[in-house]
Protein backbone atom coordinates (compact mmCIF):
# COMPACT_ATOMS: atom_id res chain seq x y z
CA UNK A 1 0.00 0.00 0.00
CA UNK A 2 1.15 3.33 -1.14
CA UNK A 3 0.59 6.55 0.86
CA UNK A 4 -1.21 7.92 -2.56
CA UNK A 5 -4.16 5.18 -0.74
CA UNK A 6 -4.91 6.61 1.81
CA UNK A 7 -3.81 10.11 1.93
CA UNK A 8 -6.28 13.36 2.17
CA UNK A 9 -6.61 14.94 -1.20
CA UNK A 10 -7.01 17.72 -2.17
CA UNK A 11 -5.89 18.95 1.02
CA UNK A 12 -6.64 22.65 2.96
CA UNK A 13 -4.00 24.59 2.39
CA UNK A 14 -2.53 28.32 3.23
CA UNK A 15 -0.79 30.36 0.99
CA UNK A 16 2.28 32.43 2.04
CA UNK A 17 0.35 35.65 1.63
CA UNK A 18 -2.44 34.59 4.40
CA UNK A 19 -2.79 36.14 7.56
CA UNK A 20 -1.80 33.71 10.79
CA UNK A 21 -5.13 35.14 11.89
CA UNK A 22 -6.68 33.28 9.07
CA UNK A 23 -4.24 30.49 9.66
CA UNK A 24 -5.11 30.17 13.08
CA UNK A 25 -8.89 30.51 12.24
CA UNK A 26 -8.48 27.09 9.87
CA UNK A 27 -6.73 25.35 12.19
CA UNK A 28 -9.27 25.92 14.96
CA UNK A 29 -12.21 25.45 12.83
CA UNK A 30 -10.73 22.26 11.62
CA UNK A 31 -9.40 20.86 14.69
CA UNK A 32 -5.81 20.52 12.58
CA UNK A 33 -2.51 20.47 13.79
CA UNK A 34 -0.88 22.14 11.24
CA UNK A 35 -1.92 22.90 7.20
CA UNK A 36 0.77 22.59 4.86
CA UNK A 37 1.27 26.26 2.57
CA UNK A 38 1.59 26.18 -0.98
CA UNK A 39 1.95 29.02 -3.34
CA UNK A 40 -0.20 30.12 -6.11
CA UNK A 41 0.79 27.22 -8.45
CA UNK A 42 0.37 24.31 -6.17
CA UNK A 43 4.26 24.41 -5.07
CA UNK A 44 4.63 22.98 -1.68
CA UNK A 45 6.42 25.69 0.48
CA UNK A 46 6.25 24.61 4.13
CA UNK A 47 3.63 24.16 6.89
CA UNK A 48 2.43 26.39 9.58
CA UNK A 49 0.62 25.04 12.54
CA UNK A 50 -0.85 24.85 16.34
CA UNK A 51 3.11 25.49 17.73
CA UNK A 52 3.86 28.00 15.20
CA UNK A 53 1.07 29.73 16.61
CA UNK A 54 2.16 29.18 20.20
CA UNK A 55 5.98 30.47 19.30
CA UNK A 56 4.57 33.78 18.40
CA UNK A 57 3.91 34.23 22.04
CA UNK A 58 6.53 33.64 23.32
CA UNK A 59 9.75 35.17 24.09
CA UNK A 60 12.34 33.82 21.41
CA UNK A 61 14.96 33.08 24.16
CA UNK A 62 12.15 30.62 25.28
CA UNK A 63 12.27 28.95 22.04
CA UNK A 64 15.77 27.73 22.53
CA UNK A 65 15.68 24.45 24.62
CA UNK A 66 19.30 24.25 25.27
CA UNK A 67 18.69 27.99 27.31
CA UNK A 68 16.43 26.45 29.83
CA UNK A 69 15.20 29.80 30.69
CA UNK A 70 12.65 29.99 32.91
CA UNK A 71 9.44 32.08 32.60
CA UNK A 72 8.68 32.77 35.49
CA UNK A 73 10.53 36.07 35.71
CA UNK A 74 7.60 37.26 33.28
CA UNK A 75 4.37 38.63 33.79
CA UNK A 76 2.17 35.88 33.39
CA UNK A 77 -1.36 37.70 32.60
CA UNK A 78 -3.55 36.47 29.48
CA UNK A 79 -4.39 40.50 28.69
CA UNK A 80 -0.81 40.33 27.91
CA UNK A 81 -0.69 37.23 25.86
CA UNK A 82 -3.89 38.34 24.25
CA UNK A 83 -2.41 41.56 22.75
CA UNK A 84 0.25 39.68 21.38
CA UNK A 85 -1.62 36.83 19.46
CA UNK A 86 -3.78 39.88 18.47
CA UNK A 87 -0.79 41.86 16.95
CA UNK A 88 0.32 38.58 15.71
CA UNK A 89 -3.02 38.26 13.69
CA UNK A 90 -1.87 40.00 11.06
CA UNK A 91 1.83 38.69 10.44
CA UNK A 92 2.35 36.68 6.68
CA UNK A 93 2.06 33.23 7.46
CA UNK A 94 4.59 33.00 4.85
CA UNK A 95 7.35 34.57 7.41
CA UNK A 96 6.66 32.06 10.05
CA UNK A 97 6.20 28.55 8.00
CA UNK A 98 8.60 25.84 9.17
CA UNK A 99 10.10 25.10 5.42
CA UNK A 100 11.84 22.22 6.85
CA UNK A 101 9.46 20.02 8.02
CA UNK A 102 9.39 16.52 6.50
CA UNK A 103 7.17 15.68 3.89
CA UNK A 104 6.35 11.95 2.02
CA UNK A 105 5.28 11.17 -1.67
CA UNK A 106 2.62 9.19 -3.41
CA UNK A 107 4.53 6.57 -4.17
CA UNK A 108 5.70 5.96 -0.27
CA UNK A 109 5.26 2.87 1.51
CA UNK A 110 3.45 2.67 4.36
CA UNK A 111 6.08 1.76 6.70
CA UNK A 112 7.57 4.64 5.73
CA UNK A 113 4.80 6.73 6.05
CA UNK A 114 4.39 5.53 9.83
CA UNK A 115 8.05 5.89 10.68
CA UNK A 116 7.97 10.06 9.23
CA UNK A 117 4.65 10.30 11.20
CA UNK A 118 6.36 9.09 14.01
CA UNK A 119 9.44 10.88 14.14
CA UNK A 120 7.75 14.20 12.79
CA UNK A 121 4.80 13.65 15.73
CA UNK A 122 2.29 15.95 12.79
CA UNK A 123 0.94 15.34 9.98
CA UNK A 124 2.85 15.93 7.18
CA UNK A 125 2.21 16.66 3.40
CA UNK A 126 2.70 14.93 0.52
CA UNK A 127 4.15 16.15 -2.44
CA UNK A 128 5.37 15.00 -5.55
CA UNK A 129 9.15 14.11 -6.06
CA UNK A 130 10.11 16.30 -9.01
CA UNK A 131 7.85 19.17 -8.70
CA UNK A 132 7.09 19.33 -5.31
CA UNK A 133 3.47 20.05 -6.13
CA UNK A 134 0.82 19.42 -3.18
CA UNK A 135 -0.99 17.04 -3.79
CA UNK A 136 -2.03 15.35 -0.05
CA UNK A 137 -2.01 15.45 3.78
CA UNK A 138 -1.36 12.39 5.68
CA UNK A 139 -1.96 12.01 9.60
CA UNK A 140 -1.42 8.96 11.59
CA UNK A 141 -5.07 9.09 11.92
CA UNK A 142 -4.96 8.24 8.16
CA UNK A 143 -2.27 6.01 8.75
CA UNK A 144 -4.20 4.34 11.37
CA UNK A 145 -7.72 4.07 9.34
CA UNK A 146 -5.54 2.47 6.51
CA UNK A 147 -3.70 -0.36 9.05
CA UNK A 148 -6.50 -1.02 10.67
CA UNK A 149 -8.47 -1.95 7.79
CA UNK A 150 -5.66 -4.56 6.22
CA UNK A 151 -6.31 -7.17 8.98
């Protein structure tokens, strides 16, 4: 079985140009991790999800896990957190995308498939190998549906 069987296609997408506040709209809307972004042609470009989202938040010396800095030097009020989500509203999605996340192909096996989903812990998108077109989503609820159906 090929990941072509049981991937989600066409998936939702975001475009580089859309506003995380649209972004984050999707995402809640659709209960999604993350949506993969694509630009006008179909050319996969990245992702931008849930913890994309969250990093805007926070402080970027938070971000790095080697720093083990702790927060709690920081006022810790949601009217603060608020405003900045709100300001963040209105940043390019296309600024913030993670352009290295891992991505699979049509033509991937399944065990494949389960091992990126694993190590990746998201869904990821599927593209194809020489153009790098979208074409899919896959999450290891897919993954799952598909396995548990071969018995």
């Amino acid at each position: 079985m090929t990941v072509q069987t049981f991937m989600t296609s066409p998936p939702l997408s975001l475009r580089p140009d859309d506003s995380v506040g649209a972004a984050a709209q999707q995402l809640i809307e659709n209960r999604f991790v993350n949506l993969p972004v694509a630009d006008r042609d179909g050319i996969y470009l990245g992702v931008f999800g849930v913890f994309d989202l969250l990093a805007l938040v926070l402080p970027k010396a938070a971000l790095d896990e080697s720093a083990g800095l702790d927060l709690g030097f920081l006022k810790d009020d949601v009217n603060t957190v608020q405003d900045q989500l709100e300001e963040a509203r209105f940043f390019r999605i296309g600024d913030h995308l993670k352009k290295t996340a891992p991505v699979l192909h049509p033509e991937s096996g399944t065990l494949e498939a389960v091992l990126e989903l694993y190590r990746a812990r998201n869904t990821l998108a599927v593209v194809e190998k020489n153009g790098r077109k979208l074409v899919g989503m896959v999450s290891y609820w897919d993954a799952l549906r598909a396995l548990m159906r071969q018995r």
